[in-house]
Protein backbone atom coordinates (compact mmCIF):
# COMPACT_ATOMS: atom_id res chain seq x y z
CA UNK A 1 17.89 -22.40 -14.32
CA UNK A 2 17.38 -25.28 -16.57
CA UNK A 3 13.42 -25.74 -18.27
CA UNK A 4 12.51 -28.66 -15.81
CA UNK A 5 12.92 -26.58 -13.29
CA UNK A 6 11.35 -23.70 -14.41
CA UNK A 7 8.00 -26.16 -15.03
CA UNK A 8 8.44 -27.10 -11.35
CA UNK A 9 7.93 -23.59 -10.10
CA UNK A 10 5.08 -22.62 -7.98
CA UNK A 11 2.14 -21.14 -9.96
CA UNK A 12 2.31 -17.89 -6.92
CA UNK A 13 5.71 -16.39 -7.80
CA UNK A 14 4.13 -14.35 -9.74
CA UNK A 15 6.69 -10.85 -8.56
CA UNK A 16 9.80 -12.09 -10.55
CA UNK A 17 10.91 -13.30 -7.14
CA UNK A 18 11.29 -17.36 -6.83
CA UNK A 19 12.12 -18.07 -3.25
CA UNK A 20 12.06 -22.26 -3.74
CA UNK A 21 11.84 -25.36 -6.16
CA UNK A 22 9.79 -27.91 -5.42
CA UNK A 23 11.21 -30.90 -3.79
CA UNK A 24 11.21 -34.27 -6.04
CA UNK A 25 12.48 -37.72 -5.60
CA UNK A 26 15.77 -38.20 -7.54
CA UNK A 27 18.12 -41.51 -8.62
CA UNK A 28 21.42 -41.57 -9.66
CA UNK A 29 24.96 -43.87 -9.15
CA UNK A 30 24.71 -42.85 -5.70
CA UNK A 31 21.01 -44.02 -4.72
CA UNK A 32 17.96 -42.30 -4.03
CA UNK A 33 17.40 -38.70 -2.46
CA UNK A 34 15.19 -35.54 -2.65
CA UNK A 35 16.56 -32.71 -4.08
CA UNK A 36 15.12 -28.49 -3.61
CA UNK A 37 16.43 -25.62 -4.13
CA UNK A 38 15.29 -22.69 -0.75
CA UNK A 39 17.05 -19.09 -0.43
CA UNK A 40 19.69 -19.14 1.61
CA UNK A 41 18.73 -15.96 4.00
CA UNK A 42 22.90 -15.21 4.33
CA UNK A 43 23.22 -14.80 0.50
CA UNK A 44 19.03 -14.44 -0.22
CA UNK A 45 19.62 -16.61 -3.28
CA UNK A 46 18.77 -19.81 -3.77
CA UNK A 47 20.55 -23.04 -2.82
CA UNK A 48 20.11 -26.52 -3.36
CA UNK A 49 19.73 -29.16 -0.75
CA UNK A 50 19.36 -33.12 -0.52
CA UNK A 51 18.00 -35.30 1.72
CA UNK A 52 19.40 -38.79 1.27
CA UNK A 53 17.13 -41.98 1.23
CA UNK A 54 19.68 -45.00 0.88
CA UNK A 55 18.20 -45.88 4.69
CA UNK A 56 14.57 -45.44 3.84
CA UNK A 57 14.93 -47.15 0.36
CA UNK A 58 16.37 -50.49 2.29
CA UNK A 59 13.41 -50.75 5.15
CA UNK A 60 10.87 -51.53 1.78
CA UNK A 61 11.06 -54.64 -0.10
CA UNK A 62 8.43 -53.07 -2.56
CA UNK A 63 10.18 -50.35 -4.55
CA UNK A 64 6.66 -49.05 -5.44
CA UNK A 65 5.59 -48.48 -1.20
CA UNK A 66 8.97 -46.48 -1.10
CA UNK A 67 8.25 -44.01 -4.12
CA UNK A 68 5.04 -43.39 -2.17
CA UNK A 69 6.76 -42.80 1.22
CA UNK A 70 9.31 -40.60 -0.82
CA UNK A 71 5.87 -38.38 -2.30
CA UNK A 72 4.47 -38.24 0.66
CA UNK A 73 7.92 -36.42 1.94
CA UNK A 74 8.18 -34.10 -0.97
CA UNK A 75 4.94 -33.12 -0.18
CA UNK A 76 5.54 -32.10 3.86
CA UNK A 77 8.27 -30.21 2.32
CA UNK A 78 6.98 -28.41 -0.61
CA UNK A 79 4.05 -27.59 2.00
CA UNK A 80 7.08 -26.09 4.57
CA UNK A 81 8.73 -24.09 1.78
CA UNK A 82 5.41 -22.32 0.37
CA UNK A 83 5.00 -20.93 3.99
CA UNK A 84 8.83 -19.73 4.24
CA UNK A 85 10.67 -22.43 6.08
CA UNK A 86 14.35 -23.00 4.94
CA UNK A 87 16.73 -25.55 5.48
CA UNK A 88 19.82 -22.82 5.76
CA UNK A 89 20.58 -21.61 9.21
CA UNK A 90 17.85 -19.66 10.94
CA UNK A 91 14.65 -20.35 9.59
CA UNK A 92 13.65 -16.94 8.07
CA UNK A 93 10.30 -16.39 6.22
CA UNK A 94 11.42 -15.52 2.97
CA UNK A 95 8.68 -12.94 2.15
CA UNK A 96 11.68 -10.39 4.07
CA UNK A 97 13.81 -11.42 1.66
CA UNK A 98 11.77 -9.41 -1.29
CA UNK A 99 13.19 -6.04 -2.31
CA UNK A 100 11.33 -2.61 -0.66
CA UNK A 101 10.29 -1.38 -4.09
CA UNK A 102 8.72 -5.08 -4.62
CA UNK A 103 6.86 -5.28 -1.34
CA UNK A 104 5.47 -1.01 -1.93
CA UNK A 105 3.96 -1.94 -4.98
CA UNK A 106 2.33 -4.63 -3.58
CA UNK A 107 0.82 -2.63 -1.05
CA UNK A 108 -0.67 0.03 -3.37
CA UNK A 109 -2.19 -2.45 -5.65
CA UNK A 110 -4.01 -4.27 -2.68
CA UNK A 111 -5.10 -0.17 -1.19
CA UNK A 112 -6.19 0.30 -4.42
CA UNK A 113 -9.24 -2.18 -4.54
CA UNK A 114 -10.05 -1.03 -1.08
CA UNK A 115 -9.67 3.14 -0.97
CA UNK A 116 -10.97 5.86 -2.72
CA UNK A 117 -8.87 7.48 -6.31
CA UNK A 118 -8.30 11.10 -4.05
CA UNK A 119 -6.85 8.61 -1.12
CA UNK A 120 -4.97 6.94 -2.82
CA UNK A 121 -2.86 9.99 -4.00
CA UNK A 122 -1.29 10.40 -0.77
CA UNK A 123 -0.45 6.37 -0.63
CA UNK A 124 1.39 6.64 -4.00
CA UNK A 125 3.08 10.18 -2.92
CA UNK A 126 4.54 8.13 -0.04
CA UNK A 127 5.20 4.89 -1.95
CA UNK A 128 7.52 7.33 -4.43
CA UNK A 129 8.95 9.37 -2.02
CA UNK A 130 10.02 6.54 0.24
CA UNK A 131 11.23 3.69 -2.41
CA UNK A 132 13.14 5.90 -3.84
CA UNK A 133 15.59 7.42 -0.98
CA UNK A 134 15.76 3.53 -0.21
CA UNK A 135 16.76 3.04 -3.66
CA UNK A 136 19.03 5.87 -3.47
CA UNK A 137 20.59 4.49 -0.29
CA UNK A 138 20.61 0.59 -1.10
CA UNK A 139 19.13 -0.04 -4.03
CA UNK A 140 16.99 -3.75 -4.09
CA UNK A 141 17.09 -3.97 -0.30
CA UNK A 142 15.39 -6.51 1.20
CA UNK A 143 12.24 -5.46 3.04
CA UNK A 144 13.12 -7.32 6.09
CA UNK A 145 16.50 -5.61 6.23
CA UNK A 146 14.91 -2.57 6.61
CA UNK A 147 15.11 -1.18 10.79
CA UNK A 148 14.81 1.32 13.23
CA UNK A 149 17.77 3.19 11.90
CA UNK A 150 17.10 3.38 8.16
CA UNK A 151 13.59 4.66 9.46
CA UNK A 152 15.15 7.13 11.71
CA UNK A 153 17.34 7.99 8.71
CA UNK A 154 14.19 8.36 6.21
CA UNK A 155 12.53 10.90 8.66
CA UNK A 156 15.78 13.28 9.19
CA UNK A 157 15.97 13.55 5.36
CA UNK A 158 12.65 14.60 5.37
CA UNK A 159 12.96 16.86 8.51
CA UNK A 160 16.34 18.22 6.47
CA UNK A 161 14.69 18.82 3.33
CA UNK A 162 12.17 20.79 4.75
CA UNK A 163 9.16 18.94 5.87
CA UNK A 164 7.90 20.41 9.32
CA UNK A 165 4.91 19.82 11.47
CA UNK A 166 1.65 18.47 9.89
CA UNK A 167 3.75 17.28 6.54
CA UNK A 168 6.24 15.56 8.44
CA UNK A 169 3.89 13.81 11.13
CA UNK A 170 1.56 12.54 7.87
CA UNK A 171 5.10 10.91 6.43
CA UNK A 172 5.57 9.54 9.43
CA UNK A 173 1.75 8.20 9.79
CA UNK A 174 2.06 6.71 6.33
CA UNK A 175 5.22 4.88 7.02
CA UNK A 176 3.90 3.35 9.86
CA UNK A 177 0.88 2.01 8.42
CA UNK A 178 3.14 0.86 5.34
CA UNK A 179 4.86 -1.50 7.87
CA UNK A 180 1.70 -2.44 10.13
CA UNK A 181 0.93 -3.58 6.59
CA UNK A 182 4.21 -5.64 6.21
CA UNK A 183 4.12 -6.98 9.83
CA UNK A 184 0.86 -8.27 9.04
CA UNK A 185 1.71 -9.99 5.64
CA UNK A 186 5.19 -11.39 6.94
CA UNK A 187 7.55 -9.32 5.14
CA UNK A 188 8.64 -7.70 8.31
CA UNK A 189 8.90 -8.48 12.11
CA UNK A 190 8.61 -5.18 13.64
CA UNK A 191 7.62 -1.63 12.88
CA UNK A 192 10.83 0.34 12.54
CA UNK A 193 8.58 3.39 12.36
CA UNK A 194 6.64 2.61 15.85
CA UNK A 195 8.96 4.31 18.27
CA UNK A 196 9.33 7.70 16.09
CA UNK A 197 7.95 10.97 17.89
CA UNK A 198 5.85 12.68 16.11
CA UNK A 199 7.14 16.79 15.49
CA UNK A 200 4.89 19.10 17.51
CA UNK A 201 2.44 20.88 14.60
CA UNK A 202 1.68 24.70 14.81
CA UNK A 203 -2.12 25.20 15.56
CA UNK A 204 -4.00 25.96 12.21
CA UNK A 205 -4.20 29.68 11.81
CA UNK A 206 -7.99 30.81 10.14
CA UNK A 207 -8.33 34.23 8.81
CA UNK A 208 -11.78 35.94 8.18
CA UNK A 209 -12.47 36.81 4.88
CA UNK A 210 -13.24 40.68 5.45
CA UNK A 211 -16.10 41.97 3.97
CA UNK A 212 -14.13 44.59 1.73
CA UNK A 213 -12.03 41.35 0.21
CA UNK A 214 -14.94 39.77 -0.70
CA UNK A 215 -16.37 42.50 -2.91
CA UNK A 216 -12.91 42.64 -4.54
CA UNK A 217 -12.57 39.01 -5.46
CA UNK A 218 -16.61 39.62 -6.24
CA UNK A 219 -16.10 42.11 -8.49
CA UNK A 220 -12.83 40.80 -10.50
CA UNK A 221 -14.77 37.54 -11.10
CA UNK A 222 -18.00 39.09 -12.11
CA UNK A 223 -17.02 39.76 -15.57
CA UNK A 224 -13.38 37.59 -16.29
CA UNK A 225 -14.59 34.20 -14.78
CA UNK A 226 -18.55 34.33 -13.73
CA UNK A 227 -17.76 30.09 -13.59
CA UNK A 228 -15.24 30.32 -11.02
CA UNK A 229 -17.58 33.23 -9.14
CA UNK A 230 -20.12 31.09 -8.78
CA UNK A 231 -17.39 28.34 -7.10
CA UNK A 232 -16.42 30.80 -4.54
CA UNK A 233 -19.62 32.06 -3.86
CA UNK A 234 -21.05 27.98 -3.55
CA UNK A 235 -17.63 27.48 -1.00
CA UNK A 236 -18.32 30.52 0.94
CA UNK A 237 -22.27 30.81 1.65
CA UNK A 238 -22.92 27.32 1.65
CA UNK A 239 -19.90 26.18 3.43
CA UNK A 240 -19.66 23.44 0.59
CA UNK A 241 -15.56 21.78 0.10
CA UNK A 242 -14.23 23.29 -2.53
CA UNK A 243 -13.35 19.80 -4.46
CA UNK A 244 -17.26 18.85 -3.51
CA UNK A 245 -18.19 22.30 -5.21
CA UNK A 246 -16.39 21.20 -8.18
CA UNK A 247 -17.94 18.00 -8.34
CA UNK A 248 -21.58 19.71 -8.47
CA UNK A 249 -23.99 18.54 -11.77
CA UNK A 250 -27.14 20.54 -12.33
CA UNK A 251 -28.70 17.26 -10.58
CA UNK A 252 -27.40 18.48 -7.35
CA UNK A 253 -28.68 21.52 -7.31
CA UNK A 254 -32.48 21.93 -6.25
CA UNK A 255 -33.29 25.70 -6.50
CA UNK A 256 -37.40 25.01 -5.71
CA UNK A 257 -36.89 23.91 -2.11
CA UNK A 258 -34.04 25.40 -1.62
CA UNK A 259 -31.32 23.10 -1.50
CA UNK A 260 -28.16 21.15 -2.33
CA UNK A 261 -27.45 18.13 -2.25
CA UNK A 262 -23.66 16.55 -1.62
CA UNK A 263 -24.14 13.01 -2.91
CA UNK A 264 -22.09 9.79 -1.09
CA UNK A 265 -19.93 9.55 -4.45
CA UNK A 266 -18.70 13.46 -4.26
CA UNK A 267 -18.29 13.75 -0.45
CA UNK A 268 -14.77 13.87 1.01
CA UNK A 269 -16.22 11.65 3.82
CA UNK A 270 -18.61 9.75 1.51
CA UNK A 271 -20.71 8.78 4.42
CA UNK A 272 -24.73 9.65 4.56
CA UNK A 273 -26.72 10.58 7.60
CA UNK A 274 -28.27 8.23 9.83
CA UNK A 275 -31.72 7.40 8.54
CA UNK A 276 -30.74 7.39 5.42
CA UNK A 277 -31.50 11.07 4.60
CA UNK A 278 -29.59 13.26 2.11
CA UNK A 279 -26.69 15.65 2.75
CA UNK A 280 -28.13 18.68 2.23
CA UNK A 281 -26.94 22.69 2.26
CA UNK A 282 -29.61 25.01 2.22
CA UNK A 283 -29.83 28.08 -0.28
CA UNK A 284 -30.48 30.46 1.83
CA UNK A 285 -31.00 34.29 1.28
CA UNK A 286 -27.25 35.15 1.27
CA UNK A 287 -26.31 32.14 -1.29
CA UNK A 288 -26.03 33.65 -4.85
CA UNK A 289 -28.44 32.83 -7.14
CA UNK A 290 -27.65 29.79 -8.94
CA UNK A 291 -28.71 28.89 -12.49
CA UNK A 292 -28.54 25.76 -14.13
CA UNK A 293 -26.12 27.39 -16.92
CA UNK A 294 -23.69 28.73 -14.08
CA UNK A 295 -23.36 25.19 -13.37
C-alpha cells in the first residue's frame, strides 16, 4: 500500500484491520473518475473500484462546480463505506469480516470497564478457551463465518473433554452472551449458540459438617495455622463467603456491638440493603472470639 494511501486511511482502524480507502476524485489520459479501495466479502481483502465521471464532467461548463459535485460524491461514499457498504456482490457489513480472536479481544476490553476484576476471570477463561479451539480449527476466521455448526462443534469438544453439567451449561451461557454481544455490534447476524440445549445439571449435594469434624479441623489449626482458624471459624459461625472472609481489615470488624460488617467493595454481590443500611453479621455467642491481631 503506497504512503498516500496509507495518509488517506480512516483515523478508526485502529485493530490492524483496514476494511476501505477513502474515495477521491482522480484525472488521468482517460478523464475524470473516483477511485476506493472496499473488501471484497468473496476474498475479504480489499479491492479497488472506479466510478467514471466523463458524463458528469461534460454537463458543467465550470470545471470548479464539477470538482464540487465530484466532493460532494466522495463524501456519500466515504460515509457508505465507514458503515460497511461494499460495492462487491452482496453488500456485507464488513465488521464479519474481522478475525474471532480480533472481535474476543474486543469484547473483553469493553467488559472490562463495565464488570468487576473476580468477573471478569470467567470472561477471559472463556475468551482463551474458545479463540483458541477456533484457532486450532481455522486459524484467523472471520467472525461472521462462524455458525451453528462450528458452535455445535465447540460444545462436543467440551462435552468430550470432560465438561458435564453446571461447567458445560456456564460455557455454553458465556458463548451465547459473547455473540448477543456480536449481534449487537454487527460482527454477526445470528447467535449460532441460541438453539443449543443446555445439559441437565445434578442437584448440588450439601453435607453437614459433623460436630466431631469440626473439633478435628479445630484442633489441627489451633496451633499450625491460628490465621487460617480464625477463617474457618469467621466462614462457619457467621456464615460469611469465604473470599469476603479473606477480604476482612480490622475496620470491618466491630467487636463492641457485636458485629461485622461486609462492605459494597468486598461483597460477591456488591449490592447494600435498601435504606441504605450496612451488611452486617452478628457475633454472636458461638462466633470465636476475634482479635484485632487474628485479623
Amino acid at each position: 500500500m503506497s504512503k498516500s494511501n496509507q495518509e488517506n486511511l480512516p483515523a478508526e482502524k485502529n485493530f490492524g484491520f483496514v476494511d476501505y480507502i477513502p474515495a477521491v476524485v482522480k484525472h488521468n489520459a482517460h478523464g475524470w473518475s473516483i477511485e476506493y479501495h472496499a473488501v471484497d466479502p468473496a476474498t475479504g481483502k480489499l479491492k479497488r473500484h472506479a466510478v467514471k465521471l466523463n458524463v458528469l464532467r461534460k454537463r458543467y461548463a465550470c470545471l470548479a462546480d464539477f470538482k464540487q459535485h465530484a466532493a460532494r460524491i466522495c463524501i456519500q461514499i466515504n460515509g457508505q463505506l465507514a458503515g460497511g457498504w461494499t460495492p462487491f456482490g452482496e453488500s456485507r457489513n464488513v465488521r464479519m469480516l474481522m478475525p474471532v480472536r480480533m472481535v474476543a479481544d474486543t469484547y473483553i476490553k469493553e467488559k472490562e470497564s463495565e464488570l468487576r476484576p473476580d468477573t471478569m476471570r470467567s470472561y477471559k477463561s472463556f475468551r482463551n478457551v474458545f479463540t483458541d479451539w477456533v484457532d486450532k480449527e481455522c486459524k484467523d476466521l472471520p467472525i461472521g463465518s462462524f455458525g451453528r455448526l462450528l458452535a455445535v462443534r465447540f460444545m462436543d469438544d467440551l462435552f468430550a473433554g470432560g465438561l458435564r453439567g453446571r461447567s458445560y451449561n456456564n460455557r455454553l451461557k458465556q458463548g451465547r452472551a459473547f455473540f448477543s454481544w456480536c449481534v449487537e455490534k454487527c460482527y454477526a447476524k445470528e447467535n449460532p449458540f441460541a438453539t443449543i440445549k443446555a445439559k441437565r445439571e445434578e442437584p448440588k449435594k450439601r453435607i453437614p459438617v459433623p460436630p466431631d469434624a469440626r473439633q478435628r479441623i479445630t484442633d489441627y489449626l489451633k496451633d499450625r495455622n491460628p490465621g487460617m482458624l480464625t477463617l474457618y471459624q469467621l466462614v462457619f459461625d457467621s456464615l460469611i463467603r469465604p473470599m469476603e472472609a479473606w477480604r476482612l481489615t480490622v475496620g470491618h470488624v466491630h467487636l463492641a456491638e457485636g458485629y461485622i460488617h461486609i462492605s459494597e467493595d468486598i461483597s460477591k454481590t456488591h449490592i447494600l440493603p435498601l435504606m441504605g443500611c450496612d451488611t452486617r453479621h452478628s457475633i454472636g455467642d458461638s462466633c470465636p472470639k476475634i482479635s484485632s491481631a487474628a485479623l
